[in-house]
PDB file of N, CA and C in Angstrom:
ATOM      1  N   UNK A   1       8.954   6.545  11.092  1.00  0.00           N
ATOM      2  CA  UNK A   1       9.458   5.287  10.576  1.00  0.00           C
ATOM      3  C   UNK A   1       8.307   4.344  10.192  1.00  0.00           C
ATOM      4  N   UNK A   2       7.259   4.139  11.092  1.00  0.00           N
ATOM      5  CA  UNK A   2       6.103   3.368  10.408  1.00  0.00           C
ATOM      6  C   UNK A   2       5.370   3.817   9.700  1.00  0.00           C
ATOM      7  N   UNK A   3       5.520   5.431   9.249  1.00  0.00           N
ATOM      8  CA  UNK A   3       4.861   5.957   8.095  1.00  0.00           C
ATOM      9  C   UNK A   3       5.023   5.217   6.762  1.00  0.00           C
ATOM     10  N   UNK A   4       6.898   5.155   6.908  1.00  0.00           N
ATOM     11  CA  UNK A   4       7.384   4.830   5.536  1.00  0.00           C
ATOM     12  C   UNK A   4       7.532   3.447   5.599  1.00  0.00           C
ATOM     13  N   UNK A   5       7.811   2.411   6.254  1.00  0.00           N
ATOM     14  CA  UNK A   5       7.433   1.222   6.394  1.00  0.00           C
ATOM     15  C   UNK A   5       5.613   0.908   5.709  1.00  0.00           C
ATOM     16  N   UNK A   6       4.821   1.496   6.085  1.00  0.00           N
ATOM     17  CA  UNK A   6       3.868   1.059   5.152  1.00  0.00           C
ATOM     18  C   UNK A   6       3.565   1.958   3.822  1.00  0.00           C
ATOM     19  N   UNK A   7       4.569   3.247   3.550  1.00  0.00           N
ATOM     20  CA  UNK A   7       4.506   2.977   1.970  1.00  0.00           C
ATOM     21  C   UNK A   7       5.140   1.827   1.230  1.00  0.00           C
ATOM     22  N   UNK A   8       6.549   1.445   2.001  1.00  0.00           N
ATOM     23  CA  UNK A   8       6.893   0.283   1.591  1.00  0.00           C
ATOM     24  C   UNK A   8       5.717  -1.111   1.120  1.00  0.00           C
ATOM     25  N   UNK A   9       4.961  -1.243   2.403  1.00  0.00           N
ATOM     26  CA  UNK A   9       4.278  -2.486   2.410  1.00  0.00           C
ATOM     27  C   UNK A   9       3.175  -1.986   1.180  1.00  0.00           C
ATOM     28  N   UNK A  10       2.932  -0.899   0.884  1.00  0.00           N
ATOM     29  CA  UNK A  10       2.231  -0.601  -0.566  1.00  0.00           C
ATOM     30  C   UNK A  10       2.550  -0.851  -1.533  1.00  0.00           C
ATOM     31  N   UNK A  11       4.053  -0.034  -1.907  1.00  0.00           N
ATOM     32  CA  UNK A  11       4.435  -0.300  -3.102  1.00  0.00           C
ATOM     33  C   UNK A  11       4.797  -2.135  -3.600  1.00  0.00           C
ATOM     34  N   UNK A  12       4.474  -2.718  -2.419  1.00  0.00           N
ATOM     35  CA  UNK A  12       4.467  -4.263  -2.131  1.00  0.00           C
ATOM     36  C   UNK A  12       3.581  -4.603  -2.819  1.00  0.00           C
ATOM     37  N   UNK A  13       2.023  -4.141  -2.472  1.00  0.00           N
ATOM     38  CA  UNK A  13       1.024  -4.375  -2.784  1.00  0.00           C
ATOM     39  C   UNK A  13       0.832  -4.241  -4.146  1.00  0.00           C
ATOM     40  N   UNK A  14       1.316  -2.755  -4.556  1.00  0.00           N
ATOM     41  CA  UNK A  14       1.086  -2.402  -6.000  1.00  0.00           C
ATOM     42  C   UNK A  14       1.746  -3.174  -6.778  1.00  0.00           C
ATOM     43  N   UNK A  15       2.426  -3.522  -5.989  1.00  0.00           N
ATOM     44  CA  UNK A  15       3.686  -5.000  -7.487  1.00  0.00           C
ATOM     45  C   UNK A  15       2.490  -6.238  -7.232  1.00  0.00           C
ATOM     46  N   UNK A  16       2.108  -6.478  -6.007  1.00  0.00           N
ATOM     47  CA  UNK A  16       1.267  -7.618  -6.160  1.00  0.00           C
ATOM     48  C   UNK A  16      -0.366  -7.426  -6.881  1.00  0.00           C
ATOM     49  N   UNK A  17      -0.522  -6.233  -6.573  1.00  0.00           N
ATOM     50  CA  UNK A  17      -1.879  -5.737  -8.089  1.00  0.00           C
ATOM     51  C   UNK A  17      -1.246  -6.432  -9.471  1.00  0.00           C
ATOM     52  N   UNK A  18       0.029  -5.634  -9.723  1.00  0.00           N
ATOM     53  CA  UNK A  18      -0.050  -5.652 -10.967  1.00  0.00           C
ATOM     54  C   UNK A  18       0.306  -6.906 -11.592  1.00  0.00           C
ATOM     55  N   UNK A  19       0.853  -8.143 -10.414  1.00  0.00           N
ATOM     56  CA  UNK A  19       1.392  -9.005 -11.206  1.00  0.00           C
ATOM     57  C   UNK A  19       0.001  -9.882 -11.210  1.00  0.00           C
ATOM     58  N   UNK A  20      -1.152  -9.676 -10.494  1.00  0.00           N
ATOM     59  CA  UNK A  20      -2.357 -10.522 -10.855  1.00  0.00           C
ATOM     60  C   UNK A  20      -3.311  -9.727 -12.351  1.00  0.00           C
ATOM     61  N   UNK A  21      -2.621  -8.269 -12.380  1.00  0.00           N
ATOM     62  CA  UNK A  21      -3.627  -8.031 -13.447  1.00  0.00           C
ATOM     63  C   UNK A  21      -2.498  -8.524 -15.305  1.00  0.00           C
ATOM     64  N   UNK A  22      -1.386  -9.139 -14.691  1.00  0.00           N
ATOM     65  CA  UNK A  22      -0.526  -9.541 -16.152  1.00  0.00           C
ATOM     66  C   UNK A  22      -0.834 -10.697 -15.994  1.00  0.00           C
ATOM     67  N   UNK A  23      -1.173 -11.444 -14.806  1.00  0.00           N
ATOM     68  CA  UNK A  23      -1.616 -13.072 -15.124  1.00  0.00           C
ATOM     69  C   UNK A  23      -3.225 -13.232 -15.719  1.00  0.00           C
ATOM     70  N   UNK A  24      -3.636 -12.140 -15.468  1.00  0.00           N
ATOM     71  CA  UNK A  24      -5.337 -12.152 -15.704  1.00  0.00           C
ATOM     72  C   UNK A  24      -4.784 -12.253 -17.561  1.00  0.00           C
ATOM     73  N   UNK A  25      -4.364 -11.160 -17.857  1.00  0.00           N
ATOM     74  CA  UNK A  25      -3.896 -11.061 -18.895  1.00  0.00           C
ATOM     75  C   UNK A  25      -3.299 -11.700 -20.011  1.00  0.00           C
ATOM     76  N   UNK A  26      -2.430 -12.703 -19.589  1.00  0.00           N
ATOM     77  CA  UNK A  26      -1.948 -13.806 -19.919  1.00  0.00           C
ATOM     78  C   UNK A  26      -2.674 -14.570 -20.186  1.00  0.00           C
ATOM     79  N   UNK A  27      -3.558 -15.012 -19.499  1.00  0.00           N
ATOM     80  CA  UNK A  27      -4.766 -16.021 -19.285  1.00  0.00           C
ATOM     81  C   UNK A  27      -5.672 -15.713 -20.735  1.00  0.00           C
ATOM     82  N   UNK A  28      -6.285 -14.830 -20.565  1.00  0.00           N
ATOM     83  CA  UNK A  28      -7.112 -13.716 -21.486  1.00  0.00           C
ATOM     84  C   UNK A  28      -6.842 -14.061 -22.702  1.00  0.00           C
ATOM     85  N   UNK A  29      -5.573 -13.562 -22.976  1.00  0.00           N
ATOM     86  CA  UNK A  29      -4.817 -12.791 -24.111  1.00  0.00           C
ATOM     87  C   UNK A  29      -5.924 -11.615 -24.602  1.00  0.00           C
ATOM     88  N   UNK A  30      -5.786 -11.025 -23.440  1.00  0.00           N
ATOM     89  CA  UNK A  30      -6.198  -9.803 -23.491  1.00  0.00           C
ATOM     90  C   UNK A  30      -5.365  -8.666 -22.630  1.00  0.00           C
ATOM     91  N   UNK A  31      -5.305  -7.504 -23.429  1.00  0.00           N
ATOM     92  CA  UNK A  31      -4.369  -6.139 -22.659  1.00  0.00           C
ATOM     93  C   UNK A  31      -4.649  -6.059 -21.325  1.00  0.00           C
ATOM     94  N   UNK A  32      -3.478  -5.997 -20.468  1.00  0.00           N
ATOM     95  CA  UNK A  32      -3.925  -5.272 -19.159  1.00  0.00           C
ATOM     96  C   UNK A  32      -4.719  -4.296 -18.679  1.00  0.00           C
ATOM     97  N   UNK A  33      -6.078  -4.158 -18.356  1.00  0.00           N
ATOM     98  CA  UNK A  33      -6.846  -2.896 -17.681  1.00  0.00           C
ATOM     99  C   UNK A  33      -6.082  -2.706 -16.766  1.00  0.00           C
ATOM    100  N   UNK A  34      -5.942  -2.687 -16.075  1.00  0.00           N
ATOM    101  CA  UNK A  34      -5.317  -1.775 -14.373  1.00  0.00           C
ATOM    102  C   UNK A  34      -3.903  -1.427 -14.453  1.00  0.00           C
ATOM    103  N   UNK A  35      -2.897  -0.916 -15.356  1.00  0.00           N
ATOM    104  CA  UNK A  35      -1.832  -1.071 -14.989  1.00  0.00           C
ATOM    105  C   UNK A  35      -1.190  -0.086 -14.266  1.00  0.00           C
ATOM    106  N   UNK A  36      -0.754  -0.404 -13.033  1.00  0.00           N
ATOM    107  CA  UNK A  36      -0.259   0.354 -12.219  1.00  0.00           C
ATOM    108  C   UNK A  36       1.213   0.670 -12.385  1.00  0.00           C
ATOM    109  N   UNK A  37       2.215   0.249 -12.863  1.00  0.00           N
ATOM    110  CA  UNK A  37       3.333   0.704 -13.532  1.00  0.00           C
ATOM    111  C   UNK A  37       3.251   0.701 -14.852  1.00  0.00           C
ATOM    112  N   UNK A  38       3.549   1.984 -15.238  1.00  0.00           N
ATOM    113  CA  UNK A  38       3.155   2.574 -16.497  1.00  0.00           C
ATOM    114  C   UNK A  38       4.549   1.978 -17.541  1.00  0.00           C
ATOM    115  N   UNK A  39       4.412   1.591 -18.418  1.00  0.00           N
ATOM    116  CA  UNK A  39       5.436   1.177 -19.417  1.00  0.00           C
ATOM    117  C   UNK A  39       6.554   2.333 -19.779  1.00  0.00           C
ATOM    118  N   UNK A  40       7.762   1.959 -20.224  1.00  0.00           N
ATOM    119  CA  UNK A  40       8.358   3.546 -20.050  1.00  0.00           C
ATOM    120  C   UNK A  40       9.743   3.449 -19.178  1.00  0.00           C
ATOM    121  N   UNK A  41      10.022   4.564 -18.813  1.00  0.00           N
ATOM    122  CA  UNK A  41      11.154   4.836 -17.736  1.00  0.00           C
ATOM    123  C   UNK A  41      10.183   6.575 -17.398  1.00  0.00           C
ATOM    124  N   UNK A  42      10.643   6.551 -15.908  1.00  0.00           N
ATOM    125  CA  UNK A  42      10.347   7.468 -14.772  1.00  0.00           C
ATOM    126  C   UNK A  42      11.108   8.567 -15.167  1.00  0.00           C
ATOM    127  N   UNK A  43      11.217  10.091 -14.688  1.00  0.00           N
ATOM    128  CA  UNK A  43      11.365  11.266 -15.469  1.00  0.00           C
ATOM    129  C   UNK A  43      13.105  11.413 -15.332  1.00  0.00           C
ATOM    130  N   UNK A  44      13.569  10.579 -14.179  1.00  0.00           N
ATOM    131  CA  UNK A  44      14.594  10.296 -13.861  1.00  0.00           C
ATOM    132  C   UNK A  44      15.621   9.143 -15.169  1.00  0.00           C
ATOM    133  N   UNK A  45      14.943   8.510 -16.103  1.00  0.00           N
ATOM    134  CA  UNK A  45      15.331   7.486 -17.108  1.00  0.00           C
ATOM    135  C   UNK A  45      15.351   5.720 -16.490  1.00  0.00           C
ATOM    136  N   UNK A  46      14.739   6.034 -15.553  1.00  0.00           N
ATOM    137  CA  UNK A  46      14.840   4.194 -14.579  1.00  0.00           C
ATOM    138  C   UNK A  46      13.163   3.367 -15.252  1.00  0.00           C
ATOM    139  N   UNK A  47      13.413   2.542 -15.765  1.00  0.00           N
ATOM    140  CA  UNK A  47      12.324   1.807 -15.909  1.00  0.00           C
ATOM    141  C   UNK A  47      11.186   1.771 -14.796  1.00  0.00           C
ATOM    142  N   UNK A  48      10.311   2.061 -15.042  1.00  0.00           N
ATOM    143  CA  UNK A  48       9.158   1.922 -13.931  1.00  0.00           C
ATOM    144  C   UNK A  48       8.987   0.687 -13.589  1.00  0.00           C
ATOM    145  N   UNK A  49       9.578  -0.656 -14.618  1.00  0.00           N
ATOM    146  CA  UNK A  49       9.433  -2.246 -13.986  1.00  0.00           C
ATOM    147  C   UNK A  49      10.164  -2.240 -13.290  1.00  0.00           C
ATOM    148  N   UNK A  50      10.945  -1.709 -12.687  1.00  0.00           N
ATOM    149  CA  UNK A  50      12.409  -1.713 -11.812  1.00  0.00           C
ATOM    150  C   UNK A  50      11.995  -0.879 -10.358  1.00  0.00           C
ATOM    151  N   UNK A  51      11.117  -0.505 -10.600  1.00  0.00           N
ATOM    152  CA  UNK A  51      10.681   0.079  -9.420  1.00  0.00           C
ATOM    153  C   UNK A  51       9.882  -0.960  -8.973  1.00  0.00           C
ATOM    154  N   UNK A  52       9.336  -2.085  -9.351  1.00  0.00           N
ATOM    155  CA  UNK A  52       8.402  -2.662  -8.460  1.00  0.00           C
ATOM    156  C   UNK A  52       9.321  -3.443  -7.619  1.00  0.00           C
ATOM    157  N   UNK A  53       8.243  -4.128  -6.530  1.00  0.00           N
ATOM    158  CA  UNK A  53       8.836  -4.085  -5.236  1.00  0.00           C
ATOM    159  C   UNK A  53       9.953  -5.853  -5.625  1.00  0.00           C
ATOM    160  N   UNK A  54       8.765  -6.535  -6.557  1.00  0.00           N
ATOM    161  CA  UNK A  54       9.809  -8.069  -6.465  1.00  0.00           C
ATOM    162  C   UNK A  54      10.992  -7.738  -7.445  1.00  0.00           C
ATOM    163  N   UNK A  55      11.440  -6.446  -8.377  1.00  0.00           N
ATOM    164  CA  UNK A  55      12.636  -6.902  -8.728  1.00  0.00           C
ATOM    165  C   UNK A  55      13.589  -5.671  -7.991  1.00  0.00           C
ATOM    166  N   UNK A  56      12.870  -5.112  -7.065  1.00  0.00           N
ATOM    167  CA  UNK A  56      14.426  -3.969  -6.364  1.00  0.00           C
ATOM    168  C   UNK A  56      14.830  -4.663  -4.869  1.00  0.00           C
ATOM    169  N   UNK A  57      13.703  -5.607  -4.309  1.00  0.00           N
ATOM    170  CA  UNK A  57      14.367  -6.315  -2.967  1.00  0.00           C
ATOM    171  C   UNK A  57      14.882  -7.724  -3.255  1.00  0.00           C
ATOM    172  N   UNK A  58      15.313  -7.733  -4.623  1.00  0.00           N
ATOM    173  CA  UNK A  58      16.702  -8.772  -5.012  1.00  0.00           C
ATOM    174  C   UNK A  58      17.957  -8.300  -4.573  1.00  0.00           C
ATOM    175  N   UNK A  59      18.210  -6.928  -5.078  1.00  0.00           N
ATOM    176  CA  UNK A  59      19.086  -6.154  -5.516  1.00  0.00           C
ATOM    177  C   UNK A  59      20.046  -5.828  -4.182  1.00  0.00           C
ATOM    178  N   UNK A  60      21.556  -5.307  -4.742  1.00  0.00           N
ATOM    179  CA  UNK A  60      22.347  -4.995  -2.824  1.00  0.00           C
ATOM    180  C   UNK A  60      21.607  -3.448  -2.331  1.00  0.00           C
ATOM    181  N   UNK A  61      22.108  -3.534  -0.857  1.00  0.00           N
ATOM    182  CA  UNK A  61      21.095  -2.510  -0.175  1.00  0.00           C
ATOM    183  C   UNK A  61      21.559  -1.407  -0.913  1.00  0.00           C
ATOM    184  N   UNK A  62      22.698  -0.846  -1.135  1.00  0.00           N
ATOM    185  CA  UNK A  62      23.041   0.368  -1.884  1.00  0.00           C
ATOM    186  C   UNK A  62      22.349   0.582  -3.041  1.00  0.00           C
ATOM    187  N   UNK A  63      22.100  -0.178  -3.715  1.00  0.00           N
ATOM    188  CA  UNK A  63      21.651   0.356  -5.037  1.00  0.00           C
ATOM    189  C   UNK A  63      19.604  -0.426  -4.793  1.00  0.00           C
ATOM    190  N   UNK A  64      19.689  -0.738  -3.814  1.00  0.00           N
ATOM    191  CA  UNK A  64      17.978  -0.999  -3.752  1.00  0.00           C
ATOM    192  C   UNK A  64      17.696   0.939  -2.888  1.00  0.00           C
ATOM    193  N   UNK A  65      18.860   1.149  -1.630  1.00  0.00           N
ATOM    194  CA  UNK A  65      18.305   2.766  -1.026  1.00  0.00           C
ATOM    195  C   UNK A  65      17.988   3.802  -2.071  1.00  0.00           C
ATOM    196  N   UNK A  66      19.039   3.675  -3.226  1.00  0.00           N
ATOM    197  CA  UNK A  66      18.576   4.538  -4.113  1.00  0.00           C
ATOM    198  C   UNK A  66      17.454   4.329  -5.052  1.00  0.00           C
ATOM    199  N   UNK A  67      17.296   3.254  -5.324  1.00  0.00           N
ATOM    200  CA  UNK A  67      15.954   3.169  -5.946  1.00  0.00           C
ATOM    201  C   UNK A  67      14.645   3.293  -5.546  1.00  0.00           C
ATOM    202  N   UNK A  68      14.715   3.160  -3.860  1.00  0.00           N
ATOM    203  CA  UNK A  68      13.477   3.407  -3.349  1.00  0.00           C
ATOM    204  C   UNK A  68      13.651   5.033  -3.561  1.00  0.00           C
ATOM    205  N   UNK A  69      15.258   5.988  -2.712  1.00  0.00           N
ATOM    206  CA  UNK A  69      14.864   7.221  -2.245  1.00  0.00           C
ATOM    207  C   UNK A  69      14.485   7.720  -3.637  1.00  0.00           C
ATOM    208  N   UNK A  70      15.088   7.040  -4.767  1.00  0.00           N
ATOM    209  CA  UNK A  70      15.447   8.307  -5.697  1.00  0.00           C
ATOM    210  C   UNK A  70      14.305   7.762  -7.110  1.00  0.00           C
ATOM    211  N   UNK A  71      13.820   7.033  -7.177  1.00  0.00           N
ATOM    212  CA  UNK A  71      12.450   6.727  -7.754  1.00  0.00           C
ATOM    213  C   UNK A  71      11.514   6.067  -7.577  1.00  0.00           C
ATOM    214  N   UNK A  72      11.136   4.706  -6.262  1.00  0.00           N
ATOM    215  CA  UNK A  72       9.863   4.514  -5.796  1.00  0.00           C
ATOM    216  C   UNK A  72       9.022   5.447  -4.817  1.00  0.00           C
ATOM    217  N   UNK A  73       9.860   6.709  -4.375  1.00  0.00           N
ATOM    218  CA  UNK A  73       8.607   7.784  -3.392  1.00  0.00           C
ATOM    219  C   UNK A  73       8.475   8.444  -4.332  1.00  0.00           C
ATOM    220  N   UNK A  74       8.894   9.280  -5.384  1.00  0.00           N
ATOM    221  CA  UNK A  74       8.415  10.166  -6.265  1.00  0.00           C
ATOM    222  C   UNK A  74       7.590   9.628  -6.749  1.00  0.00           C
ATOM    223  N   UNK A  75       7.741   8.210  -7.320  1.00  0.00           N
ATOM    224  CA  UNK A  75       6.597   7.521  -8.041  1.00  0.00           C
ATOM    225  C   UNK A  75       5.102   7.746  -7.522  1.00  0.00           C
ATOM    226  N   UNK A  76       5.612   7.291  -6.065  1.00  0.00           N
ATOM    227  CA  UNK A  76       4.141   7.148  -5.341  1.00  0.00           C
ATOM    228  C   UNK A  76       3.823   8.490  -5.078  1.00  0.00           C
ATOM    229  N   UNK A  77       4.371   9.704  -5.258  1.00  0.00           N
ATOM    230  CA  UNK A  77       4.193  10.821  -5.040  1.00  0.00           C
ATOM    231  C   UNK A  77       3.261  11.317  -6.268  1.00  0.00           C
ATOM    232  N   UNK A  78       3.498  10.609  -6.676  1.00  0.00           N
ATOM    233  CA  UNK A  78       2.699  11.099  -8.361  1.00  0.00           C
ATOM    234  C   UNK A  78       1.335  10.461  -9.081  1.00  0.00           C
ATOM    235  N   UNK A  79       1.161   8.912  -7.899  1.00  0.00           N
ATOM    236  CA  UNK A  79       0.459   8.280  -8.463  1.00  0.00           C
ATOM    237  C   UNK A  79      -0.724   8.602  -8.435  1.00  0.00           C
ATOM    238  N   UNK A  80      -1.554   8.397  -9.917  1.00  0.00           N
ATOM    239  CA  UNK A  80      -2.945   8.969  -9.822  1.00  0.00           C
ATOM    240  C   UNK A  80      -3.189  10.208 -10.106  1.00  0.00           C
ATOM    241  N   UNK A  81      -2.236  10.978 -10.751  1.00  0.00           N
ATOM    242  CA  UNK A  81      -2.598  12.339 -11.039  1.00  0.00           C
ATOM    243  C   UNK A  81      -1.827  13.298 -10.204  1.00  0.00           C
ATOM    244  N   UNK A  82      -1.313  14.298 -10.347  1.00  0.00           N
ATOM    245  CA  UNK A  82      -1.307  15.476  -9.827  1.00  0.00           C
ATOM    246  C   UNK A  82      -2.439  15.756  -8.556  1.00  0.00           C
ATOM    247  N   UNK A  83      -3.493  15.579  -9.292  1.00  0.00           N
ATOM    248  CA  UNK A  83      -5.100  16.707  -8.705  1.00  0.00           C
ATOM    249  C   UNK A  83      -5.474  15.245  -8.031  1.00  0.00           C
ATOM    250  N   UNK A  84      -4.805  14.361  -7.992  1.00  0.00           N
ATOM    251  CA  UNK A  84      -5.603  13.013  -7.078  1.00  0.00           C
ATOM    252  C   UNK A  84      -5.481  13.472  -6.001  1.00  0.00           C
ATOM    253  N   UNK A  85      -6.315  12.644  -4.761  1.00  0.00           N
ATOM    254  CA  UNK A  85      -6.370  12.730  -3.423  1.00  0.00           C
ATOM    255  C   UNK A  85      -5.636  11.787  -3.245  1.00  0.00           C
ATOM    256  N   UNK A  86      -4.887  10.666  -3.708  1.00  0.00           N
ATOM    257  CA  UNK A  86      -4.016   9.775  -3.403  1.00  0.00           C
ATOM    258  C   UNK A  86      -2.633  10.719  -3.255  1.00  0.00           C
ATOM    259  N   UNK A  87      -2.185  11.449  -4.489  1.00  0.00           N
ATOM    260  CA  UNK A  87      -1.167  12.189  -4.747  1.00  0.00           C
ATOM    261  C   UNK A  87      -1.111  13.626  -3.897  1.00  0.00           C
ATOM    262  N   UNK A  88      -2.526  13.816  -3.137  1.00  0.00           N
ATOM    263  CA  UNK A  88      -1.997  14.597  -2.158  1.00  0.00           C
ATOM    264  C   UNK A  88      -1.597  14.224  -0.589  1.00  0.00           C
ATOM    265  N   UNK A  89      -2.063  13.259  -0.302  1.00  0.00           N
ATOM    266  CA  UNK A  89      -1.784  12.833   0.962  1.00  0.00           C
ATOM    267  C   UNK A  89      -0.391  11.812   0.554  1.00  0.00           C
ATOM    268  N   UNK A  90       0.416  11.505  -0.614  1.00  0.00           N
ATOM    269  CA  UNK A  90       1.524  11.246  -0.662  1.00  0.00           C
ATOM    270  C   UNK A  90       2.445  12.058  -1.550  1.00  0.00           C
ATOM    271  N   UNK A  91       2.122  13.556  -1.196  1.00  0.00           N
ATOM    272  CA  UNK A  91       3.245  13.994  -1.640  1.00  0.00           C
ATOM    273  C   UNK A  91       4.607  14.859  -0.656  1.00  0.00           C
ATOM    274  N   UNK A  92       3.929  14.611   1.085  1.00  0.00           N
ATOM    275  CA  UNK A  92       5.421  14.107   1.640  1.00  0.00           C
ATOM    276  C   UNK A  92       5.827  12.705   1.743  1.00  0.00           C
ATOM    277  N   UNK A  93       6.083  11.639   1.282  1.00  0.00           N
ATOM    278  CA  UNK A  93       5.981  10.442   0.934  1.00  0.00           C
ATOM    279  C   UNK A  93       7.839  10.366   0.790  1.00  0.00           C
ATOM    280  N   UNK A  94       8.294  10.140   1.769  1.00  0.00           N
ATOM    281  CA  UNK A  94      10.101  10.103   1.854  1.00  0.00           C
ATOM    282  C   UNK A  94      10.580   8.885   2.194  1.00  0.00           C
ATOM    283  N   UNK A  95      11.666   8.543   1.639  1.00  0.00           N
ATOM    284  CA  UNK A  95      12.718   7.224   2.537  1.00  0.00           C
ATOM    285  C   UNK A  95      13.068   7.904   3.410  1.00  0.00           C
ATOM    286  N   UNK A  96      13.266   7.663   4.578  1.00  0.00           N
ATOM    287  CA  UNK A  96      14.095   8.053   5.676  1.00  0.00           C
ATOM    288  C   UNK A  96      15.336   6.973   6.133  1.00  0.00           C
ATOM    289  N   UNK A  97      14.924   5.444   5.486  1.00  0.00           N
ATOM    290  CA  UNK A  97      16.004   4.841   5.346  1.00  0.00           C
ATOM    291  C   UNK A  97      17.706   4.689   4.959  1.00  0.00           C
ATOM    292  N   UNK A  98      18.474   4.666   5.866  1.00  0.00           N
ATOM    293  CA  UNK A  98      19.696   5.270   6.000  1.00  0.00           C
ATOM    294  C   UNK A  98      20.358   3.785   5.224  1.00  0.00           C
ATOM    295  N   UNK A  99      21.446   3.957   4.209  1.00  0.00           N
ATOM    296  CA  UNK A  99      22.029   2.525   3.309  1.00  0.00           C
ATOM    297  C   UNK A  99      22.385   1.935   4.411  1.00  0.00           C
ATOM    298  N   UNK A 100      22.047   0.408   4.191  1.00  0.00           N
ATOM    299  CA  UNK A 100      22.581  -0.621   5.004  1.00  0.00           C
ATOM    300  C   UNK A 100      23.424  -1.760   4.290  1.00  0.00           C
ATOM    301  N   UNK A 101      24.114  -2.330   4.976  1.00  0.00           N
ATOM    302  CA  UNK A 101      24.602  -3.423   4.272  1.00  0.00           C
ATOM    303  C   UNK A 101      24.153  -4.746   4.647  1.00  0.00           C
ATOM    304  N   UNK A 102      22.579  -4.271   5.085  1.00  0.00           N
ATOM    305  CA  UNK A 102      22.319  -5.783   5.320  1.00  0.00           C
ATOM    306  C   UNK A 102      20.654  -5.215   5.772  1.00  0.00           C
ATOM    307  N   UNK A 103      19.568  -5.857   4.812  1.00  0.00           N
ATOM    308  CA  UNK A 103      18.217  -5.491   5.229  1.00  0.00           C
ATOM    309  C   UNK A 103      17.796  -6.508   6.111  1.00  0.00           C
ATOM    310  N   UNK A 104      16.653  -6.584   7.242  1.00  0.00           N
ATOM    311  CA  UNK A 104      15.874  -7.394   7.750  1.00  0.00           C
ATOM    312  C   UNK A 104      15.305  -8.228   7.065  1.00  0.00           C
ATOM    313  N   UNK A 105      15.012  -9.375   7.897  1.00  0.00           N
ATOM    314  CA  UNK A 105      14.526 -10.557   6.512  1.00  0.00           C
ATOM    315  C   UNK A 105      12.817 -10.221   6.536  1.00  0.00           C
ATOM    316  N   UNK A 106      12.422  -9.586   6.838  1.00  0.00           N
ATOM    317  CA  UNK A 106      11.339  -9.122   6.652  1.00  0.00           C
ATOM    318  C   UNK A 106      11.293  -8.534   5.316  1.00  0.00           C
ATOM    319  N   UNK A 107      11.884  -7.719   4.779  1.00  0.00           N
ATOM    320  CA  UNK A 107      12.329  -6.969   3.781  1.00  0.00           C
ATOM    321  C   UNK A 107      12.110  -8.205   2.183  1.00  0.00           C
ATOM    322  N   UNK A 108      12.968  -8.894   2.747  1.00  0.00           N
ATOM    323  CA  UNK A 108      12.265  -9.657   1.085  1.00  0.00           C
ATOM    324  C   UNK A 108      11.484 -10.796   1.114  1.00  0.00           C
TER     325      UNK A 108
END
């Protein structure tokens, strides 16, 4: 359980990377270097912006469980390559989170 609790607190992080490298950007008016969600939809058809962490812990717990089980661990399962060392030490990378109808306020 605290395995996947801090992929959670990652994929946290990675929304908070990316939303300082679109304000850098903004600022700039220059393209994003770092982007950690790739533009697009996931192999599944879900937008990869929908996977980040500030717009799926709006969402009700049913349809936030599936978005973590069923496209933010594959994501992170993938990130960085295939042949990455990131993507091998997260490619058992699982929700074990069971649907709730009500998350901890920790959660958002």
């Amino acid at each position: 359980m605290i395995e996947q609790i801090t992929y959670l607190l990652f994929i946290r992080r990675l929304d908070d990377l990316q939303s300082l490298e679109e304000s850098k950007a903004a600022r700039t008016k220059q393209p994003i270097n770092k982007r950690i969600f790739p533009e697009g939809d996931d192999a599944r058809g879900r937008p990869y912006a929908e996977l980040r962490w500030s717009r799926f812990k709006n969402l009700a717990p049913s349809e936030m469980h599936g978005i973590v089980g069923e496209h933010v661990f594959p994501f992170l399962r993938t990130l960085g390559g295939d042949g990455s060392t990131y993507a091998h030490h997260m490619r058992d990378a699982r929700s074990p989170f069971p649907p709730r109808r009500r998350w901890p306020a920790w959660w958002t």
